[in-house]
Protein backbone atom coordinates (compact mmCIF):
# COMPACT_ATOMS: atom_id res chain seq x y z
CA UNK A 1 2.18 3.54 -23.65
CA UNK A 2 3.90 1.79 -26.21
CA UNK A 3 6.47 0.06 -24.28
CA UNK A 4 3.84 -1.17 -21.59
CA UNK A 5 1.65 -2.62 -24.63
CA UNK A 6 4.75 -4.27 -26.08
CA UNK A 7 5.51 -5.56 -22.63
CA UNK A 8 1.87 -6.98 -22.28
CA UNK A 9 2.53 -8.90 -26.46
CA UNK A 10 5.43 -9.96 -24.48
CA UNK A 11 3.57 -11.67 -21.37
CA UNK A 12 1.14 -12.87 -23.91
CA UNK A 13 3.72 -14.85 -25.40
CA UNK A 14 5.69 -16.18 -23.19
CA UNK A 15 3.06 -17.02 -20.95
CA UNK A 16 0.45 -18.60 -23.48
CA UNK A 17 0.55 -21.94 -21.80
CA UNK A 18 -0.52 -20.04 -18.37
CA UNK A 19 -3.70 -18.41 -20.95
CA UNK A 20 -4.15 -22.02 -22.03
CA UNK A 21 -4.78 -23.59 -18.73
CA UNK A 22 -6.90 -20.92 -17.65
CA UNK A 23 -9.26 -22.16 -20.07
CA UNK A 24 -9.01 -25.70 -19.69
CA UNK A 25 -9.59 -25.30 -15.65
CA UNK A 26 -12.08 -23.71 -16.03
CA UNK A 27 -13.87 -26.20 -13.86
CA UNK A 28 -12.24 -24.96 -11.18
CA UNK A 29 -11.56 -21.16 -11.52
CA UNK A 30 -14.04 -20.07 -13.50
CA UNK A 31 -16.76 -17.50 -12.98
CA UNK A 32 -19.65 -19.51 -14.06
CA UNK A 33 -19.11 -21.77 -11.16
CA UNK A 34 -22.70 -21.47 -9.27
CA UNK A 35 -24.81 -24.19 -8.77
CA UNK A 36 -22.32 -27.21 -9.65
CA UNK A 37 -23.30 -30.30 -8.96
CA UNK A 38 -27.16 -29.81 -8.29
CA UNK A 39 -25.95 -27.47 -5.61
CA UNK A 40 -28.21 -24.94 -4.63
CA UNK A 41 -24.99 -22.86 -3.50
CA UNK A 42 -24.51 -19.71 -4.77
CA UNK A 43 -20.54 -19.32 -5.77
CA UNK A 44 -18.11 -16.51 -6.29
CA UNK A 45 -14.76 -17.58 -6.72
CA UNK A 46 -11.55 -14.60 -5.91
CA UNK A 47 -7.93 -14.77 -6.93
CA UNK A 48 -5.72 -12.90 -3.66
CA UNK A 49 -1.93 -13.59 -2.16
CA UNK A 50 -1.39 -14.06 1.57
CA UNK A 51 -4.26 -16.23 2.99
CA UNK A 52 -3.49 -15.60 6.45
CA UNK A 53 -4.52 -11.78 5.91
CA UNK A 54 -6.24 -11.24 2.23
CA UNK A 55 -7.64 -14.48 1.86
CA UNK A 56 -8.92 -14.25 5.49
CA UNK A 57 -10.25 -11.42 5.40
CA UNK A 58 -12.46 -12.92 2.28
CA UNK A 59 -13.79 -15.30 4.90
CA UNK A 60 -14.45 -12.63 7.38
CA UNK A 61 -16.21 -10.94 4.50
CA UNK A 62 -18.28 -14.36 3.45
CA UNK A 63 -19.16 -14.83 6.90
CA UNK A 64 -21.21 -11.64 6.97
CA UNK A 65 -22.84 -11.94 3.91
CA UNK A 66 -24.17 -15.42 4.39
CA UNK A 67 -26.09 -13.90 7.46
CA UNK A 68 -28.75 -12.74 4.84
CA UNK A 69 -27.68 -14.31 1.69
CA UNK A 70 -26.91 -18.41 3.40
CA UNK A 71 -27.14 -19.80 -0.13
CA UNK A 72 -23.87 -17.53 -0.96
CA UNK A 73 -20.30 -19.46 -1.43
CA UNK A 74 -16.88 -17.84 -1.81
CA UNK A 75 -13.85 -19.82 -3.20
CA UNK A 76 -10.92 -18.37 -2.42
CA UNK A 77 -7.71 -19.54 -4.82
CA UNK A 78 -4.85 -18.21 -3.19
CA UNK A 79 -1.37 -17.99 -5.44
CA UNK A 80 1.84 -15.85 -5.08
CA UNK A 81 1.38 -12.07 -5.67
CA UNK A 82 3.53 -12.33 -8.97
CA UNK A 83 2.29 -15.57 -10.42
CA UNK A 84 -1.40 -14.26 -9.86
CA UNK A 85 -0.27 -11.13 -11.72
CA UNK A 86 1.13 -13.00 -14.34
CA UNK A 87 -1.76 -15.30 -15.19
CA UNK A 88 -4.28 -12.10 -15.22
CA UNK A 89 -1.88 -10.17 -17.58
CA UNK A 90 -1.70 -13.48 -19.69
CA UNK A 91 -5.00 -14.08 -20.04
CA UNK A 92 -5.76 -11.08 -20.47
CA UNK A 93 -3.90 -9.85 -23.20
CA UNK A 94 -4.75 -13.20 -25.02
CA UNK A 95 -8.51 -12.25 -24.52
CA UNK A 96 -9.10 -15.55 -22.57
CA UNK A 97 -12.14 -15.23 -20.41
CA UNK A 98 -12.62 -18.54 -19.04
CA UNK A 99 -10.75 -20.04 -16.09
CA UNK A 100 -10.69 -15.88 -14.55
CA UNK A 101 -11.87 -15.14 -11.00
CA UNK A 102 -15.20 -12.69 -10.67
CA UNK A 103 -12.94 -10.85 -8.06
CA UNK A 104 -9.18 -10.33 -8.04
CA UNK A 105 -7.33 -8.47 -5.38
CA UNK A 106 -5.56 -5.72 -7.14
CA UNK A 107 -2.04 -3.65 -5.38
CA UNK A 108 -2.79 -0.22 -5.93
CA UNK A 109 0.02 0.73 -7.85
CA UNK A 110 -1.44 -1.01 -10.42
CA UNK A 111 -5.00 -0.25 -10.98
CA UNK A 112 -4.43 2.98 -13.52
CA UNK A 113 -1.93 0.20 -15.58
CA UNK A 114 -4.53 -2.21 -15.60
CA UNK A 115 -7.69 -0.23 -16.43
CA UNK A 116 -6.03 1.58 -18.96
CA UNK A 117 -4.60 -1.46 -20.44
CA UNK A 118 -7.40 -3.04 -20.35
CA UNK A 119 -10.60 -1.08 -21.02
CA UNK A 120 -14.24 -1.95 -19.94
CA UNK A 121 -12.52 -5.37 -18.27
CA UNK A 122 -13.03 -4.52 -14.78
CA UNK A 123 -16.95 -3.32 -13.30
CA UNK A 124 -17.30 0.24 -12.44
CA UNK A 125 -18.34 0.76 -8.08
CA UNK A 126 -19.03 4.77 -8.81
CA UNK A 127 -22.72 4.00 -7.71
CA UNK A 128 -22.56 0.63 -5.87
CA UNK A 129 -20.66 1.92 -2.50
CA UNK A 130 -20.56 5.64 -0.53
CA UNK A 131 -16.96 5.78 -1.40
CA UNK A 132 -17.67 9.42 1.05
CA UNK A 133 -17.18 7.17 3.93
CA UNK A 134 -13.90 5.77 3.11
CA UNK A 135 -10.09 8.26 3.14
CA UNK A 136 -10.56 10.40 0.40
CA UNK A 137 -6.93 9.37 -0.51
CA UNK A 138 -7.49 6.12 -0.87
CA UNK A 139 -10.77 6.86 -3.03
CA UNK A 140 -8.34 8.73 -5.16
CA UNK A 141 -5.82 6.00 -6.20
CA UNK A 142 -9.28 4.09 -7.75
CA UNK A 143 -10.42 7.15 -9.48
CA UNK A 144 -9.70 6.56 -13.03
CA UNK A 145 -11.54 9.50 -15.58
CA UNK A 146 -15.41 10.05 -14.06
CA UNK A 147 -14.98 6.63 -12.69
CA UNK A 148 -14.26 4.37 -9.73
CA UNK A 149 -12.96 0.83 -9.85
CA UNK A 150 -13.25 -1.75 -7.32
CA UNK A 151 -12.94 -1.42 -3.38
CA UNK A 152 -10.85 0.11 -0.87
CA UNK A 153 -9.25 -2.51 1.18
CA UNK A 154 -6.22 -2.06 3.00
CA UNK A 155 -4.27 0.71 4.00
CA UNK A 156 -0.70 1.83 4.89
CA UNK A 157 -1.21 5.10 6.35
CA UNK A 158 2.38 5.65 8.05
CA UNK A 159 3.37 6.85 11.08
CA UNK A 160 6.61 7.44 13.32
CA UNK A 161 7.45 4.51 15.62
CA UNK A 162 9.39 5.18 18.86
CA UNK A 163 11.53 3.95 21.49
CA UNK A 164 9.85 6.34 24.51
CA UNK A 165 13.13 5.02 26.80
CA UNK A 166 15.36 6.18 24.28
CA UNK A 167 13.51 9.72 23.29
CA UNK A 168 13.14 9.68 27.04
CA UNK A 169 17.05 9.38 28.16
CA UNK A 170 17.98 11.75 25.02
CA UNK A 171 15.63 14.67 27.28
CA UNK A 172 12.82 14.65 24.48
CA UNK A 173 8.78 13.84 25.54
CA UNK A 174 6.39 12.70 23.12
CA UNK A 175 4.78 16.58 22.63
CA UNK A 176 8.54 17.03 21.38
CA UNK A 177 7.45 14.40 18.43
CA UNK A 178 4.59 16.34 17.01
CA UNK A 179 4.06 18.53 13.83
CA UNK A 180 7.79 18.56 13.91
CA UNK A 181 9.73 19.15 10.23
CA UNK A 182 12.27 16.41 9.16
CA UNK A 183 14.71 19.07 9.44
CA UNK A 184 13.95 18.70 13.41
CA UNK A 185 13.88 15.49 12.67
CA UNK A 186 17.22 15.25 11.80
CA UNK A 187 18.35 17.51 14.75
CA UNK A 188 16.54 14.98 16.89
CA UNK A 189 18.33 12.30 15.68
CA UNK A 190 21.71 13.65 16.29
CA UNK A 191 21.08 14.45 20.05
CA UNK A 192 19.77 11.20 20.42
CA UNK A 193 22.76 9.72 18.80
CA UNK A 194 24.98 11.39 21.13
CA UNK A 195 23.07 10.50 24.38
CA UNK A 196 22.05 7.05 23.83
CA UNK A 197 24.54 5.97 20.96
CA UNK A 198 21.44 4.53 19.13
CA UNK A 199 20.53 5.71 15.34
CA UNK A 200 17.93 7.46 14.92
CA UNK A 201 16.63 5.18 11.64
CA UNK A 202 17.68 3.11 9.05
CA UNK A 203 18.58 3.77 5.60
CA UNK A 204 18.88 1.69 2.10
CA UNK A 205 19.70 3.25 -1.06
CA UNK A 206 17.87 -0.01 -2.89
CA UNK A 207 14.40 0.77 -1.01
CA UNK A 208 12.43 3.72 -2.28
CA UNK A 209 9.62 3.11 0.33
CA UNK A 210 11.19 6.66 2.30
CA UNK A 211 10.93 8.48 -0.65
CA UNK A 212 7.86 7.21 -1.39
CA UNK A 213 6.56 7.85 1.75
CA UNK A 214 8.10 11.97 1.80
CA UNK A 215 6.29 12.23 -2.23
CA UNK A 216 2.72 11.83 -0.67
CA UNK A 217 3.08 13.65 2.37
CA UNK A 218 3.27 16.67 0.34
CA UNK A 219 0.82 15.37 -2.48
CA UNK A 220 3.40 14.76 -5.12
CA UNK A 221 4.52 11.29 -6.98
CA UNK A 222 7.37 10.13 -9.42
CA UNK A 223 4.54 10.52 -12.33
CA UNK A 224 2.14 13.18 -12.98
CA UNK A 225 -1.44 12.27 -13.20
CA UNK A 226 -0.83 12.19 -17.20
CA UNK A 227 2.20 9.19 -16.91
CA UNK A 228 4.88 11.66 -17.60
CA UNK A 229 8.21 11.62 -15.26
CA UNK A 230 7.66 14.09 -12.67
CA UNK A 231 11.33 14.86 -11.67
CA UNK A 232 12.43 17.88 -13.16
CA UNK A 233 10.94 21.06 -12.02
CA UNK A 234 9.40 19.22 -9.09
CA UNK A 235 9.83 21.49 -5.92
CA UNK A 236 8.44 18.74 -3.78
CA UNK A 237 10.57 15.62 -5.65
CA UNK A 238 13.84 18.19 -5.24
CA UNK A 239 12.93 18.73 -1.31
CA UNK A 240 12.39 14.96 -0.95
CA UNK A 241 15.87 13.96 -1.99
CA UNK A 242 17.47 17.23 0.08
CA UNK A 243 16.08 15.14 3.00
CA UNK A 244 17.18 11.99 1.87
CA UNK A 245 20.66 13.12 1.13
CA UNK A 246 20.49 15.06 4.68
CA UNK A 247 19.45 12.31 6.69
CA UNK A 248 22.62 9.87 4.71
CA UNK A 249 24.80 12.83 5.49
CA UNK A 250 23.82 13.58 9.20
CA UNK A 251 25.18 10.16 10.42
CA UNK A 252 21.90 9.15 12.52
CA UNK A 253 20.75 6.47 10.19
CA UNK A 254 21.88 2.95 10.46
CA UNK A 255 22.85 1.26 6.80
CA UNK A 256 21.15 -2.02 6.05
CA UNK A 257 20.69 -3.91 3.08
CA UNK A 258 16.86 -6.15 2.38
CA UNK A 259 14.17 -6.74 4.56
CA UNK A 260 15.62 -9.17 7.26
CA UNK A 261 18.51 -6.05 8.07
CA UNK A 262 16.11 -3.60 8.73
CA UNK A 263 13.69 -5.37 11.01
CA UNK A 264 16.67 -6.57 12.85
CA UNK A 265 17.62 -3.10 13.56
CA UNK A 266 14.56 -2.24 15.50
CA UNK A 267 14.05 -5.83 16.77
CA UNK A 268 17.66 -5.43 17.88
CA UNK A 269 17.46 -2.34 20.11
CA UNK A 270 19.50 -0.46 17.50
CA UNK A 271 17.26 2.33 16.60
CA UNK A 272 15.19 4.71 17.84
CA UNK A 273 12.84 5.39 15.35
CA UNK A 274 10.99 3.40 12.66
CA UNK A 275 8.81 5.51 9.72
CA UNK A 276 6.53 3.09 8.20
CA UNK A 277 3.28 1.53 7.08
CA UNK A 278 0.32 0.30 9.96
CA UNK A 279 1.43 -2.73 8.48
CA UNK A 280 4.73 -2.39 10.58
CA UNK A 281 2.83 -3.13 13.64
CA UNK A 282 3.57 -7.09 13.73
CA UNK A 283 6.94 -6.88 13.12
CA UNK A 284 7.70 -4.22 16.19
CA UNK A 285 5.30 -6.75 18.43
CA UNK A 286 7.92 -9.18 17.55
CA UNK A 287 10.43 -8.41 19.91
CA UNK A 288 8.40 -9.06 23.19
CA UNK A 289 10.97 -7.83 25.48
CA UNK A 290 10.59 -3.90 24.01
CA UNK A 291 6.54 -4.47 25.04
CA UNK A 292 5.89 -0.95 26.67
CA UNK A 293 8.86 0.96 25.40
CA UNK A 294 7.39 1.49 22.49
CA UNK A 295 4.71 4.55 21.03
CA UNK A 296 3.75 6.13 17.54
CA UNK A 297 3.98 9.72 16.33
CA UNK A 298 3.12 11.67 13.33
CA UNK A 299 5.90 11.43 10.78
CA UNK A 300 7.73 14.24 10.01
CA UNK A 301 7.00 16.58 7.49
CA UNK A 302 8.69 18.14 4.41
CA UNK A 303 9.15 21.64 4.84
CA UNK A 304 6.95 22.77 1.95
CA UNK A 305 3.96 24.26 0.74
CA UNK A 306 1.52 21.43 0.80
CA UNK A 307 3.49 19.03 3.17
CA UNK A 308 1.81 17.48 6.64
CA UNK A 309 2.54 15.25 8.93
CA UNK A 310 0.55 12.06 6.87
CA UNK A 311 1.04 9.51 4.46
CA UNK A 312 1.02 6.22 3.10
CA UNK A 313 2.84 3.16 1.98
CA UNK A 314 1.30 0.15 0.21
CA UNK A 315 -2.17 -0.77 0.29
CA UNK A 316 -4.67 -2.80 -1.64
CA UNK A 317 -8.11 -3.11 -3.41
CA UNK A 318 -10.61 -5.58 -4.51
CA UNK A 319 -12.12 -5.23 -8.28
CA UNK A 320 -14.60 -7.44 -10.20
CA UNK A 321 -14.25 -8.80 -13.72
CA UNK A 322 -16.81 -7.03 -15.85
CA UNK A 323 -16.97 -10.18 -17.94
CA UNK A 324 -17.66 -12.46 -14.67
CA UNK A 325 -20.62 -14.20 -15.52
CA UNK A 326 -21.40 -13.58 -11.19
CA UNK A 327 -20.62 -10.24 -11.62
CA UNK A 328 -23.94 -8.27 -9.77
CA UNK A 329 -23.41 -11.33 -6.92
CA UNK A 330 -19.71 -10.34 -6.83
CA UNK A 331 -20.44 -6.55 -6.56
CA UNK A 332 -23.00 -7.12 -3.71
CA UNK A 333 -20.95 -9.20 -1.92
CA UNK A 334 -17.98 -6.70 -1.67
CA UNK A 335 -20.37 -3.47 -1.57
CA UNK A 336 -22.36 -4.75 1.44
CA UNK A 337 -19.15 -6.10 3.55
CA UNK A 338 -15.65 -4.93 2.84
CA UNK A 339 -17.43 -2.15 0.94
CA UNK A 340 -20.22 -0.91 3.53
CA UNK A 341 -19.85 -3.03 6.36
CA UNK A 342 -17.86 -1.19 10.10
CA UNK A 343 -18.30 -5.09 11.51
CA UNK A 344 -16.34 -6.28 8.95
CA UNK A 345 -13.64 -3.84 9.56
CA UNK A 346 -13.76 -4.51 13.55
CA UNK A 347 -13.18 -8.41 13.24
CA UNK A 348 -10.39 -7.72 10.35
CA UNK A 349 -8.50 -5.47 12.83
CA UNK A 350 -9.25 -7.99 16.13
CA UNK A 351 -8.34 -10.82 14.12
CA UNK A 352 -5.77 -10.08 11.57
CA UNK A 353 -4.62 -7.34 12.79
CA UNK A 354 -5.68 -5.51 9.15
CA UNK A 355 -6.54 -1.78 9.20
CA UNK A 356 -8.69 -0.20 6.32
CA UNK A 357 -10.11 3.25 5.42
CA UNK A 358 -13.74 2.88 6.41
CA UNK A 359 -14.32 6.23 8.21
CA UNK A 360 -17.73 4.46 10.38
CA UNK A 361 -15.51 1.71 11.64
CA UNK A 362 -12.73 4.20 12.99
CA UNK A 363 -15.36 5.39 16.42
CA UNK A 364 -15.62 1.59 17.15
CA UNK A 365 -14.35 0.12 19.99
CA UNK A 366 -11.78 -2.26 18.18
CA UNK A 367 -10.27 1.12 16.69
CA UNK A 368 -9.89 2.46 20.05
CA UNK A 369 -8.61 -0.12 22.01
CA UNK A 370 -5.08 0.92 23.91
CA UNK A 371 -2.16 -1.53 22.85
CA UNK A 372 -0.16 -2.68 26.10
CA UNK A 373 3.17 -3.05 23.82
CA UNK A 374 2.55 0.56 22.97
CA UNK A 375 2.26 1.69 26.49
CA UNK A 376 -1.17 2.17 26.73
CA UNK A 377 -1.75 3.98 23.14
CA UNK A 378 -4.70 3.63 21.29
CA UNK A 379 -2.70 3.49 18.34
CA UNK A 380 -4.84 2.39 15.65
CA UNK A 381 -7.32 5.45 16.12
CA UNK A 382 -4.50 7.47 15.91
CA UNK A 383 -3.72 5.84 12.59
CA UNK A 384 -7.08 6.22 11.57
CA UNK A 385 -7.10 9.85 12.34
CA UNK A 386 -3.46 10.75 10.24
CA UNK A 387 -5.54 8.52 7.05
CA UNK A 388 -7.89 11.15 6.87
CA UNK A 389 -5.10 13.55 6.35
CA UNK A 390 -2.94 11.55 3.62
CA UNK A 391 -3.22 13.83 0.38
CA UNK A 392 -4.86 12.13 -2.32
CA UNK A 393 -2.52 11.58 -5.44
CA UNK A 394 -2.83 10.13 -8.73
CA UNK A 395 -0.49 6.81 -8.74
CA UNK A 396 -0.52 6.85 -12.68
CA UNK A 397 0.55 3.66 -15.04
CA UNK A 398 4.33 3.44 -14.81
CA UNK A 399 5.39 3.92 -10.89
CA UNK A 400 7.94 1.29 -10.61
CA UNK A 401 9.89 2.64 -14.12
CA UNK A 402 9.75 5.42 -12.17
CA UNK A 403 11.05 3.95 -8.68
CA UNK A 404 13.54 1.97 -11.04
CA UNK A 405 15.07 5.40 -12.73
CA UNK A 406 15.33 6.66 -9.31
CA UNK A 407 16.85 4.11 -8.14
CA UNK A 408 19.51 3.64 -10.48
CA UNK A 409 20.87 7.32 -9.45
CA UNK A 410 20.51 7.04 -5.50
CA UNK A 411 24.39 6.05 -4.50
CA UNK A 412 25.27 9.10 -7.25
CA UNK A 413 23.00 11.61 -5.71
CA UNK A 414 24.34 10.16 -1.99
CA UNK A 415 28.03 10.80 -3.07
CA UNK A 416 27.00 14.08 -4.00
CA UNK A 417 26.25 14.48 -7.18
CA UNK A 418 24.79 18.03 -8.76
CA UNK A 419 20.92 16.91 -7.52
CA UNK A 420 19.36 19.44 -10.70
CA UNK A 421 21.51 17.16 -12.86
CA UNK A 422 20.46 13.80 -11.02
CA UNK A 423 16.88 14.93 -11.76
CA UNK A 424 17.26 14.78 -14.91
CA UNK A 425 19.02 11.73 -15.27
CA UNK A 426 16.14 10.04 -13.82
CA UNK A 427 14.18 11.88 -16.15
CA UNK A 428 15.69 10.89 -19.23
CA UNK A 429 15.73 7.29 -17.86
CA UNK A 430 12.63 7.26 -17.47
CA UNK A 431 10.92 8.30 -20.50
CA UNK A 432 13.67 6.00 -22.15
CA UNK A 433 11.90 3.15 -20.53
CA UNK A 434 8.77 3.72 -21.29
CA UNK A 435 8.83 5.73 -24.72
């Protein structure tokens, strides 16, 4: 705790001039912003990153609630995900009120950091919204104490992209894909190595979204619920990297280095399977000429007490400032459309293609429309299905010092390193970087 507050007095410092604009803009930012100019309108203003998808679906959002509230207004000030970041932890820690949003979109990695950090700053939703209608999983990552902060947004429930020609011409049949291990995974692989000459998957010792991915699917994380490192004595941490070393070791994953590499490979042809987010989705679509040949499976699971054929990777949430002087407008706003609302969550997934955890929405048609690319697979009620099995887990305050340690010990733990020593490397580098 007190390196993260030191790293805060360090934000504060370095980025006082951001704190200092933030209150002289206040004009245009600020949460006191309804009824400007004799306007009758109104106004909420929210901070978010990616307008074609988060700031959109704002507007879907706005849309909806100006159906029975047409004197509402929504500004939407869109700004890179890191620079946004940046200005709320400066302003923040500087205790500068004015020129913040009355709702900021919030990754959910960070929302134990930031409520802990900063206490009573953002409103409490524990009564507002039936969070009993949303993935209990993703309820969990906004449970903070007795509490629960902001609304569930977006989602990254995973799932096991396929090549059906190449599963096909290997002898396998999509029953062959189901409640397998990643043991059989592996075994998989190799055949289809052999008969196709494809890999089976990719892999990148600098990306910790796998591991990630295995951690949750068995209801573990790199932190326990109390922010310590949860490394050593962690059967589920020790059977994660087993896997990972396995699937380095079996020869059926293709190496590739950043983002561009590995979307290639599957864009390319060159593998045969692809284990990631809903999210994903787009970037498989890309390559037009694979429309058909491709479907989606469970992922594999850890062979484990606890593990299943579920997870997640990345997802968002919206929260509201507690000192937002719109705050109750904010809180209905968000509670009666992206918290409450299954036409919300139809349009967002017809028009942007965005897939959240609202359990009514999921028996719409929208969710169970068949995807042509996909060969005829309603795919996204199949994602929606696997969310509802995603073990809850606490995401604590320090998950990237955490992916960082891990990190840094990968290529030794891939050469072969003693893996009970590894573990508590990463340990000890941890709780070095954040004692």
């Amino acid at each position: 705790m007190k390196k993260f507050l030191s790293v805060l007095l360090l934000v504060t410092m370095t980025a006082s001039l951001l704190a200092a604009c933030g209150s002289s803009n206040s004009d245009s930012n600020t949460a006191g912003s309804t009824d400007q100019g004799g306007s009758s309108k109104k106004k909420v203003v929210a901070w978010a990153w990616d307008p074609s998808f988060n700031g959109a679906a704002l507007k879907i959002a706005e849309e909806l609630y100006q159906k029975e509230h047409p004197d509402f207004e929504l500004e939407v000030v869109d700004m890179a995900k890191a620079d946004l970041e940046q200005k709320l932890n400066a302003n923040l820690a500087a205790g500068v009120k004015d020129g913040l949003p009355d709702i900021i979109l919030v990754n959910d990695p960070n929302i134990q950091k930031y409520v802990t950090a900063y206490p009573n700053t953002f409103a409490d939703f524990t009564d507002k919204i039936d969070f009993t209608q949303f993935s209990p999983y993703k309820v969990d990552a906004l449970r903070i104490g007795d509490k629960i902060y902001g609304v569930p947004f977006d989602i990254g429930v995973t799932g096991m992209f396929y090549r059906s020609d190449y599963l096909e011409q290997a002898g396998y049949t999509a029953k062959d894909l189901e409640n397998i291990t990643w043991d059989q995974y592996i075994e998989i692989g190799k055949v289809v190595k052999e008969k196709t000459g494809k890999y089976m998957t990719t892999i990148n010792p600098n990306d910790e979204a796998l591991t990630s991915i295995l951690l949750q699917s068995a209801g573990s994380w790199y932190i326990t619920p109390e922010n310590k490192g949860n490394f050593v004595n962690n059967p589920v941490m020790a059977e994660t990297l087993r896997v990972y070393k396995a699937i380095s070791d079996s020869g059926i994953a293709k190496p590739v280095t950043g983002w561009s590499e590995f979307v290639g490979s599957f864009n390319a042809g060159d593998v045969a399977t692809v284990v990631s987010g809903v999210w994903q989705v787009p970037s498989i679509m890309d390559a037009k000429d694979q429309s058909g040949k491709w479907r989606v499976a469970p992922i594999p699971r850890l062979n484990i007490k606890g593990g299943v054929n579920a997870s997640n990777e990345g997802g968002s949430s919206w929260f509201v400032l507690n000192g937002s002087k719109n705050k109750d407008l904010a809180i209905d706003f968000l509670a009666k459309t992206i918290g409450g609302s299954s036409e919300f969550y139809e349009r967002f997934l017809k028009e942007k293609g965005g897939v959240g955890s609202y359990i009514p929405a999921f028996s719409s048609d929208a969710y169970g429309q068949q995807s042509e690319f996909f060969g005829g697979q309603a795919i996204y009620r199949d994602f929606t299905k696997w969310s509802t099995e995603v073990p809850g887990i606490s995401l604590g305050m320090y998950t990237q010092e955490a992916k960082d340690a891990l990190k840094n010990e990968l290529p030794n733990i891939l050469q072969g390193a003693d893996l009970t020593q590894s573990l508590a490397n990463i340990q000890k580098l941890f709780e070095q970087q954040v004692q």
